[in-house]
C-alpha atoms as a PDB file:
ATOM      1  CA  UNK A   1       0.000   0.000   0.000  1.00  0.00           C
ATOM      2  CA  UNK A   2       0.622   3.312  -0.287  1.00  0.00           C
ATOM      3  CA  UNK A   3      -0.058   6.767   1.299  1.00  0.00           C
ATOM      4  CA  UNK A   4      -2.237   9.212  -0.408  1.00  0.00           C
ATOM      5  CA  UNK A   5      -3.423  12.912   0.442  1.00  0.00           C
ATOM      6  CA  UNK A   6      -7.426  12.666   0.480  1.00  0.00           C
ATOM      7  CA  UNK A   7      -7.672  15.870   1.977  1.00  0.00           C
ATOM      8  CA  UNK A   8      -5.817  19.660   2.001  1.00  0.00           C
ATOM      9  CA  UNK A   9      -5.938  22.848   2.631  1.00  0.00           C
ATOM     10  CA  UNK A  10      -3.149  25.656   2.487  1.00  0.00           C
ATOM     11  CA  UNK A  11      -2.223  27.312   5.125  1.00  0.00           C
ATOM     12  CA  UNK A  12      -1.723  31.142   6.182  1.00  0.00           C
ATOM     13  CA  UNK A  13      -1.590  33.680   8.658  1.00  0.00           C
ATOM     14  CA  UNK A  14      -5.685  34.785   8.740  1.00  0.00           C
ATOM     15  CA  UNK A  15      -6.584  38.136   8.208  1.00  0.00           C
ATOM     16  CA  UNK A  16      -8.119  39.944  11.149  1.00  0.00           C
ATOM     17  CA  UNK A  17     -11.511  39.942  10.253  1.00  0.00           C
ATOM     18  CA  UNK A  18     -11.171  36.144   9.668  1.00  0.00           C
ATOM     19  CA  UNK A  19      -8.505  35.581  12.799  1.00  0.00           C
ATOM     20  CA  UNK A  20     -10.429  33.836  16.288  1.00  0.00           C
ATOM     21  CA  UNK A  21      -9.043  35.646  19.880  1.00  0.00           C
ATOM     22  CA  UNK A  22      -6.681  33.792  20.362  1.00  0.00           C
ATOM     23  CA  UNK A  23      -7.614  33.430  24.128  1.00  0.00           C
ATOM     24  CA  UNK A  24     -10.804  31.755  22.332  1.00  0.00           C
ATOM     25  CA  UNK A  25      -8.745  28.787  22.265  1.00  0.00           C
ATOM     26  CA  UNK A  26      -7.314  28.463  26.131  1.00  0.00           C
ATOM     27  CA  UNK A  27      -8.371  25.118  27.317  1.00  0.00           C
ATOM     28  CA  UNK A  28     -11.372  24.796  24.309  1.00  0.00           C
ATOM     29  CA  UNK A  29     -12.234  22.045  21.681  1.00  0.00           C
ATOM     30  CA  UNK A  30     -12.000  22.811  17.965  1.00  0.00           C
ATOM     31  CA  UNK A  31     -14.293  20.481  15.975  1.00  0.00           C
ATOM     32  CA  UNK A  32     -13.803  20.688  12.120  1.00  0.00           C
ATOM     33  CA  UNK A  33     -15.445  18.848   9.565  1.00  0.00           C
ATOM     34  CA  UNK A  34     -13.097  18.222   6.346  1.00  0.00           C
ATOM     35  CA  UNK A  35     -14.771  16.229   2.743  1.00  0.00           C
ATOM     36  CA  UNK A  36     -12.264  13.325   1.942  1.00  0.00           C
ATOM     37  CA  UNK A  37     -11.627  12.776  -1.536  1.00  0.00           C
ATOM     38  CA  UNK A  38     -10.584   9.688  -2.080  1.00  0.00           C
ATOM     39  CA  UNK A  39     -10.947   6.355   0.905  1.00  0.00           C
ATOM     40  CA  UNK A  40      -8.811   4.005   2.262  1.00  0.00           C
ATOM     41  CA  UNK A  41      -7.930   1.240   5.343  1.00  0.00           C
ATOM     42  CA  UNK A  42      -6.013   4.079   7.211  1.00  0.00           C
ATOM     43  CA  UNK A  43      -5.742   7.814   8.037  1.00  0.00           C
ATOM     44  CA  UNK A  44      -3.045  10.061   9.299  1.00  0.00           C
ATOM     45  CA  UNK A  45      -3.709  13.676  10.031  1.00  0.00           C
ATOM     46  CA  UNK A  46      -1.619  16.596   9.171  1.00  0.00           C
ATOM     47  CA  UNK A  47      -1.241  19.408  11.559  1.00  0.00           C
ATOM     48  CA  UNK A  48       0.074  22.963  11.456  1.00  0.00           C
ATOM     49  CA  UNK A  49       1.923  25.245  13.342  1.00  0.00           C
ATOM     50  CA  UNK A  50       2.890  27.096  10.068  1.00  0.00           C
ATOM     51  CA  UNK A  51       2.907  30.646  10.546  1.00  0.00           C
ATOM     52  CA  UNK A  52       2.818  30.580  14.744  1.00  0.00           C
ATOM     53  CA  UNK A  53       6.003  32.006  16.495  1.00  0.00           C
ATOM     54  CA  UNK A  54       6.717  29.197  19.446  1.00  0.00           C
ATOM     55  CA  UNK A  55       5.915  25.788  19.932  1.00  0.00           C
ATOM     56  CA  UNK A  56       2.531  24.792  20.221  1.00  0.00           C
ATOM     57  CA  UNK A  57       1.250  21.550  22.713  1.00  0.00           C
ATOM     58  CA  UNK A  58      -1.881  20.284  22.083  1.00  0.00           C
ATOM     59  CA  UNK A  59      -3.393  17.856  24.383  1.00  0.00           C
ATOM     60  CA  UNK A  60      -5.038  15.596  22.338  1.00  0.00           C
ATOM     61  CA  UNK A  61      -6.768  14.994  18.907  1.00  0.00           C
ATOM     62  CA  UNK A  62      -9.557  12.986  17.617  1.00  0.00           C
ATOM     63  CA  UNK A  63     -10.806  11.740  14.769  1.00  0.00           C
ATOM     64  CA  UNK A  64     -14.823  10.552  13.922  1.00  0.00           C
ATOM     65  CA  UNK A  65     -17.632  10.291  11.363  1.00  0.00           C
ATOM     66  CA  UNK A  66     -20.137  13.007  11.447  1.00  0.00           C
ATOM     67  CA  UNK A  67     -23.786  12.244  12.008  1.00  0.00           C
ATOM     68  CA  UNK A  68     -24.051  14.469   8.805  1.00  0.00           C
ATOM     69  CA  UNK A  69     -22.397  16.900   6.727  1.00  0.00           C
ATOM     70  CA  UNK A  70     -21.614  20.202   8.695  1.00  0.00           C
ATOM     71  CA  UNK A  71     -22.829  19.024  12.260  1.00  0.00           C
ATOM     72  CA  UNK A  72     -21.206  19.023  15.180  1.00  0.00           C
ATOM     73  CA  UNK A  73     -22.104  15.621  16.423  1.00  0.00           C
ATOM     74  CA  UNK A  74     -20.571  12.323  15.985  1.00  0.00           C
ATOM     75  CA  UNK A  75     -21.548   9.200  15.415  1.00  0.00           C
ATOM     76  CA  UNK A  76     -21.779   6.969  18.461  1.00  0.00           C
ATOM     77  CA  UNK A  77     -18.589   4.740  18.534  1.00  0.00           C
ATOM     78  CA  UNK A  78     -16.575   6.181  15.579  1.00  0.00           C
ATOM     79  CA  UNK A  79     -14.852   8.290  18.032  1.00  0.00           C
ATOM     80  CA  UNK A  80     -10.828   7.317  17.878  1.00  0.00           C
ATOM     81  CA  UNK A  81      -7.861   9.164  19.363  1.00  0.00           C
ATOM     82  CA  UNK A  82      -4.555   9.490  17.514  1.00  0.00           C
ATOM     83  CA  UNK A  83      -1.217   9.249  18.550  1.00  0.00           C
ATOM     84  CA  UNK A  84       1.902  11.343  17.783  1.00  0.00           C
ATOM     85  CA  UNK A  85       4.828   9.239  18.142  1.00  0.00           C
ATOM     86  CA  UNK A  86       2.831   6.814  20.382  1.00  0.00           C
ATOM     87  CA  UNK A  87       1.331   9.659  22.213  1.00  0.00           C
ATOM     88  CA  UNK A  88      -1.761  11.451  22.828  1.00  0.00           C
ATOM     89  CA  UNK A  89      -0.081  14.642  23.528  1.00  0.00           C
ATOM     90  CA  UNK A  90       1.893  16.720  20.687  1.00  0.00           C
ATOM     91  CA  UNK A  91       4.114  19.713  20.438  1.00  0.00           C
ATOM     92  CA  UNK A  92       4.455  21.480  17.518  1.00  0.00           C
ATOM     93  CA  UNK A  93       7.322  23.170  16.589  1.00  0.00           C
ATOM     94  CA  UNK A  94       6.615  27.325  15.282  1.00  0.00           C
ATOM     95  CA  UNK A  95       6.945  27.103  11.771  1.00  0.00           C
ATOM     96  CA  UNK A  96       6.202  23.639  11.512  1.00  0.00           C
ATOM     97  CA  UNK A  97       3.516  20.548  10.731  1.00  0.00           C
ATOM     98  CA  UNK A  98       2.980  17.609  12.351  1.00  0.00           C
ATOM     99  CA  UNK A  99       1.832  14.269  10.944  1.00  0.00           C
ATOM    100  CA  UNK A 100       0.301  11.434  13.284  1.00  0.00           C
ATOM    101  CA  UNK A 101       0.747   8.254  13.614  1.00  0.00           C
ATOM    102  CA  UNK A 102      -1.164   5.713  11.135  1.00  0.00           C
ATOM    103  CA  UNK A 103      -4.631   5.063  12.476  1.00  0.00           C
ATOM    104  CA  UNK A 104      -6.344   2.191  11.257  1.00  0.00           C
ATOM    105  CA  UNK A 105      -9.490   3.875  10.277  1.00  0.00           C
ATOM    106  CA  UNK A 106     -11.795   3.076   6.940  1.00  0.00           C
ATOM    107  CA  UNK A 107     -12.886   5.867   5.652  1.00  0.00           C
ATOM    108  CA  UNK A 108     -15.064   5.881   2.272  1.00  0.00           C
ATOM    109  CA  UNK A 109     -14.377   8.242  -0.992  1.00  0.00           C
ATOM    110  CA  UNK A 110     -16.529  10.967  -0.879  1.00  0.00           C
ATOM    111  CA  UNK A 111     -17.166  10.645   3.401  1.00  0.00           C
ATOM    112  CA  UNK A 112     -17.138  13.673   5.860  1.00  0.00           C
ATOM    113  CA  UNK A 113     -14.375  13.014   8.898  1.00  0.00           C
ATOM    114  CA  UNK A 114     -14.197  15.078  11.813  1.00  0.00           C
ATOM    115  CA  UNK A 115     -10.940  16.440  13.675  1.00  0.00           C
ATOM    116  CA  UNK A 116     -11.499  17.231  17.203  1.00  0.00           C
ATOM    117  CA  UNK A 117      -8.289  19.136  18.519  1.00  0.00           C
ATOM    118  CA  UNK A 118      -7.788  19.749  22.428  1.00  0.00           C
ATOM    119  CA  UNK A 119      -5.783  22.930  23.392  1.00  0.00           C
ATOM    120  CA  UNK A 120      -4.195  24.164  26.569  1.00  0.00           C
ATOM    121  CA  UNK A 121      -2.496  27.314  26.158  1.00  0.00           C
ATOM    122  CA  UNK A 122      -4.012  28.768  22.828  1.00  0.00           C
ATOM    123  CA  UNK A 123      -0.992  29.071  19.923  1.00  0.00           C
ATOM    124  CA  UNK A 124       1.377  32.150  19.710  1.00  0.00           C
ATOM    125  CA  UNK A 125       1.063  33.068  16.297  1.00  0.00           C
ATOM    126  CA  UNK A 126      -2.403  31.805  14.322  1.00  0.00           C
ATOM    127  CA  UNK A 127      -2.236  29.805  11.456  1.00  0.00           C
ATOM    128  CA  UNK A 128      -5.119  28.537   9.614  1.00  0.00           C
ATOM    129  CA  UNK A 129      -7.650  28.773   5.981  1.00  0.00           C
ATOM    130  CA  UNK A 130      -9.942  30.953   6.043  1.00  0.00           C
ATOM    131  CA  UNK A 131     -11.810  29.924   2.938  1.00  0.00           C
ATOM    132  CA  UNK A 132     -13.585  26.386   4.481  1.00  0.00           C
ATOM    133  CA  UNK A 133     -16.693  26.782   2.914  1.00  0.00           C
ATOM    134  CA  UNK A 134     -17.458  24.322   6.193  1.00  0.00           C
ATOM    135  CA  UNK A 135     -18.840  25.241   9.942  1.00  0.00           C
ATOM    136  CA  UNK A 136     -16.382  24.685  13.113  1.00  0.00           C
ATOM    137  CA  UNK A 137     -17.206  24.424  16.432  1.00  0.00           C
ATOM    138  CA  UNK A 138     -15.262  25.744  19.194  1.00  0.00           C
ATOM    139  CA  UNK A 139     -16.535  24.095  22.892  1.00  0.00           C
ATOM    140  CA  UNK A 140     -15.789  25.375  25.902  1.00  0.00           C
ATOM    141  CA  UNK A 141     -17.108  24.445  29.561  1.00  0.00           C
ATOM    142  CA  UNK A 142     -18.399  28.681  30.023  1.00  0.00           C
ATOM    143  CA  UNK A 143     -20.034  28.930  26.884  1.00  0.00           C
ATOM    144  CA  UNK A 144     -23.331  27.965  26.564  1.00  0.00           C
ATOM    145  CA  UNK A 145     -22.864  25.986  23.170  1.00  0.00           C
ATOM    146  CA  UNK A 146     -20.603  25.590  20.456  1.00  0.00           C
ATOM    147  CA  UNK A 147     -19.259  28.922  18.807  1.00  0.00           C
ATOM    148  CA  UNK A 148     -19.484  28.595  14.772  1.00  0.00           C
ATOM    149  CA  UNK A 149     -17.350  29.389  12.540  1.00  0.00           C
ATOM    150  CA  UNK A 150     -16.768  29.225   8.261  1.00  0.00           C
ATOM    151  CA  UNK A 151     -12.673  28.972   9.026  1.00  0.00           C
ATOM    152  CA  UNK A 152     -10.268  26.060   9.649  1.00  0.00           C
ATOM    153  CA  UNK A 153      -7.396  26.377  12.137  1.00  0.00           C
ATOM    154  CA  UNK A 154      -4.330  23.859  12.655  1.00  0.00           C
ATOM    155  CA  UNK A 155      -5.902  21.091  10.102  1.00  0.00           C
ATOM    156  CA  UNK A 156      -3.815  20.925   6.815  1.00  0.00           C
ATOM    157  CA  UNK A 157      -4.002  17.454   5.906  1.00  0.00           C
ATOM    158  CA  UNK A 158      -5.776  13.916   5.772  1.00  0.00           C
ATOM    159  CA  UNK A 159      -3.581  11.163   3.893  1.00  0.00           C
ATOM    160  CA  UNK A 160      -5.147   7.659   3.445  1.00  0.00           C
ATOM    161  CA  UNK A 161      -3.620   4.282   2.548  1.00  0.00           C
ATOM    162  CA  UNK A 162      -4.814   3.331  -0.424  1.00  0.00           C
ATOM    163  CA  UNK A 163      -3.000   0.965  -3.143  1.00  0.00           C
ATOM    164  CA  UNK A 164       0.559   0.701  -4.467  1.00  0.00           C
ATOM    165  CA  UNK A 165      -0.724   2.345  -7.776  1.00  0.00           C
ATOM    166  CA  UNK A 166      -2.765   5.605  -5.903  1.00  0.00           C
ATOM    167  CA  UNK A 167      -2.080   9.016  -6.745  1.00  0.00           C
ATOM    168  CA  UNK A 168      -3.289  12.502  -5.857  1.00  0.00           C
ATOM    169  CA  UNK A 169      -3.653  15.637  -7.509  1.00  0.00           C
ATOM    170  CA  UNK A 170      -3.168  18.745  -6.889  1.00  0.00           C
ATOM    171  CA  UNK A 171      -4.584  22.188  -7.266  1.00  0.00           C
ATOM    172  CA  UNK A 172      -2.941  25.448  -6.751  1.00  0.00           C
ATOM    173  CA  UNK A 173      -4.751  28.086  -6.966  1.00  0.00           C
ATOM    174  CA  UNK A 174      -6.932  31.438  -5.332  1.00  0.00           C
ATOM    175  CA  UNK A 175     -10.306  31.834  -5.015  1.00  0.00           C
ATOM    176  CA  UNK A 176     -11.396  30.699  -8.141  1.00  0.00           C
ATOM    177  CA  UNK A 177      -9.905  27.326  -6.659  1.00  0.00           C
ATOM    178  CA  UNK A 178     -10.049  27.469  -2.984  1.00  0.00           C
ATOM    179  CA  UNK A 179     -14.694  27.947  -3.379  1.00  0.00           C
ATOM    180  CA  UNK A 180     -15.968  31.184  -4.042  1.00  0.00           C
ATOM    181  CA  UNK A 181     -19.412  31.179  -4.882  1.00  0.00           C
ATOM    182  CA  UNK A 182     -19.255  27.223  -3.572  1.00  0.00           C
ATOM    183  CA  UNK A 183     -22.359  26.493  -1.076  1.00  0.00           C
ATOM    184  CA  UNK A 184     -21.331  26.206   2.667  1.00  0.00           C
ATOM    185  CA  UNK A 185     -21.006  22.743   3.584  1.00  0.00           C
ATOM    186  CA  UNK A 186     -22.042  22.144   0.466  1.00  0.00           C
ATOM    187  CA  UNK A 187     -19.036  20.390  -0.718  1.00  0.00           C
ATOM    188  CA  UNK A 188     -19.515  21.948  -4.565  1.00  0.00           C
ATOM    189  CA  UNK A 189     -16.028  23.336  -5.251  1.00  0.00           C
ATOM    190  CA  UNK A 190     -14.760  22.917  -8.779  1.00  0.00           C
ATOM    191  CA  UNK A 191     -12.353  20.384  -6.996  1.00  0.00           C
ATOM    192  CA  UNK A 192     -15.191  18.304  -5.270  1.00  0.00           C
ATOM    193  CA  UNK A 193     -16.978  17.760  -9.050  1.00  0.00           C
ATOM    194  CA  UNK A 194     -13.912  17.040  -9.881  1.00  0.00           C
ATOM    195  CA  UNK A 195     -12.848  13.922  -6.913  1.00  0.00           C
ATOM    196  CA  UNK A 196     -16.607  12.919  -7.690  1.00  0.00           C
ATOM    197  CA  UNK A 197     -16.069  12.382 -11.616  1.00  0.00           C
ATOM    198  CA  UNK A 198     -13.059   9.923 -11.128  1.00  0.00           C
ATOM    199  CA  UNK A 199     -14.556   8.405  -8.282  1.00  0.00           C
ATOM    200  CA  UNK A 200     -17.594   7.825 -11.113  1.00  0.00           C
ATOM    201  CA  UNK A 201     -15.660   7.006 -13.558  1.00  0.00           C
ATOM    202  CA  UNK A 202     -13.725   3.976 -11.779  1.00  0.00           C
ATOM    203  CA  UNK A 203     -10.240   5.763 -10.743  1.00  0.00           C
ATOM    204  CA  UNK A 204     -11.134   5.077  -6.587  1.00  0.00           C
ATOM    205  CA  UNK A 205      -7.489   5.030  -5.850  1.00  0.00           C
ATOM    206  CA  UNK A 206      -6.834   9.343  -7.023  1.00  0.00           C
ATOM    207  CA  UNK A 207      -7.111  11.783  -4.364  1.00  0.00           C
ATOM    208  CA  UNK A 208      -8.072  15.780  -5.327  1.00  0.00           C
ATOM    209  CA  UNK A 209      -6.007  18.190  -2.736  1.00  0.00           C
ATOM    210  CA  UNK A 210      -7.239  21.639  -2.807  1.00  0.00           C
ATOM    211  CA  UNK A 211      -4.436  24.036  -2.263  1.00  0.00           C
ATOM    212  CA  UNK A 212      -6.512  27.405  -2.972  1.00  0.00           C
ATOM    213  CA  UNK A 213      -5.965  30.278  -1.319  1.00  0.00           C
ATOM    214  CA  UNK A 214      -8.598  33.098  -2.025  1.00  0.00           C
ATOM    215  CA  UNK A 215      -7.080  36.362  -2.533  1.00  0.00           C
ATOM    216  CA  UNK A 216      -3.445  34.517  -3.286  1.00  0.00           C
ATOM    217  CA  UNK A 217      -1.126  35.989  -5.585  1.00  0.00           C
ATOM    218  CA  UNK A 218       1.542  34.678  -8.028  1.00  0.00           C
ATOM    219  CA  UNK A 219       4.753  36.530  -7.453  1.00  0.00           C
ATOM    220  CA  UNK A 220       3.939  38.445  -4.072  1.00  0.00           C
ATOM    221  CA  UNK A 221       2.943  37.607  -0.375  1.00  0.00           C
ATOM    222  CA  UNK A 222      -0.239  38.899   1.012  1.00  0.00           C
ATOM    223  CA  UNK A 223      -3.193  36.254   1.409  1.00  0.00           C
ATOM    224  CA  UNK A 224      -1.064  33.504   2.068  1.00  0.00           C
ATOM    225  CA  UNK A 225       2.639  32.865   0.629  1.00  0.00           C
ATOM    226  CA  UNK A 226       3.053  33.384  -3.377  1.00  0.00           C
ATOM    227  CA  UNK A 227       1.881  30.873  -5.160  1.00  0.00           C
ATOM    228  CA  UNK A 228       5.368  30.289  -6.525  1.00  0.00           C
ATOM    229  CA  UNK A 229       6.569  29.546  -3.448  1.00  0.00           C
ATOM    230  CA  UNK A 230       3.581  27.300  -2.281  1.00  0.00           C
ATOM    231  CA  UNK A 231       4.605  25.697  -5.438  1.00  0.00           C
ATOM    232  CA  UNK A 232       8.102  25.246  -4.376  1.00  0.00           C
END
């Protein structure tokens, strides 16, 4: 077997108006809901302490189906934690991601997984995509229910085994590519057609990554690295 990215997004330092406090985050949940592309008999998640400016510890993260697209609850018993290096807890270097340890965990082409990631001390530095096009839920114990959100923070990647012939593909792009105009939780980007057409037309094993970044720009830094360098 081999692994394959199912799911991506790109990562950047989020404007203001798109940013969270980052106090928000002292001792809260994140749930995020992220549209796999292609399945497999394992999963490994990608996290990201891209753009933040010390290490971040996070105290644990979990993985589980969705009792439907853009909810907040989980299906009871799907629930799994993942490990990082045989533990629950991980620290994130700044300017760095973090991939977990395999998880065997089938997950179907096309299927929502959620990420459910446990802080302490909220990161120094925010790095995230602001562009979901999907609802997150931040839980805490003084809030009276989940805060929602259209934004992804810390959540870069989903790779799943698949076979020794499985390939992904990638698309690098800005807005055009990352969803605007695409239906929230909707799951209609042009890259979601696409995943759906080869899963259609028989190629199961080819994941789509979406690497948009709305607002991005070829040669110059602003929403998100240049594109040439996201290339690099």
């Amino acid at each position: 077997s081999r692994w394959i990215g199912s799911w991506a997004c790109s990562q950047q330092t989020p404007e203001p108006a798109n940013a969270l406090p980052l106090d928000d985050l002292r001792g809260a949940t994140l749930l995020q809901v992220v549209h796999l592309s292609a399945g497999g008999s394992a999963i490994r998640v990608r996290l990201s302490n891209a753009f933040g400016t010390a290490p971040l510890h996070l105290l644990s993260v979990h993985v589980a189906h969705p009792v439907s697209n853009g909810a907040a609850e989980v299906a009871q018993g799907t629930e799994r934690t993942l490990q990082f290096s045989g533990r629950r807890d991980v620290t994130i270097p700044a300017s760095a991601d973090y991939l977990s340890d395999p998880l065997a965990y089938p997950v179907a082409a096309g299927s929502d997984l959620s990420v459910s990631i446990q802080y302490g001390d909220p990161p120094e530095g925010e790095t995230g995509h602001p562009g979901s096009r999907a609802t997150s839920y931040l839980v805490r114990g003084d809030l009276p229910g989940p805060k929602k959100f259209d934004h992804w923070f810390q959540l870069s990647g989903v790779d799943v085994a698949s076979d020794e012939n499985a390939l992904s593909i990638v698309a690098l792009g800005d807005s055009i590519t990352d969803g605007h105009g695409a239906t929230t939780n909707g799951n209609d980007r042009w890259t979601d057609d696409l995943a759906r057409k080869l899963q259609a037309a028989g190629m199961h094993n080819v994941g789509v990554l979406n690497e948009g970044i709305g607002g991005n720009h070829l040669l110059t830094d602003g929403l998100g690295p240049n594109a040439l360098a996201r290339f690099d």
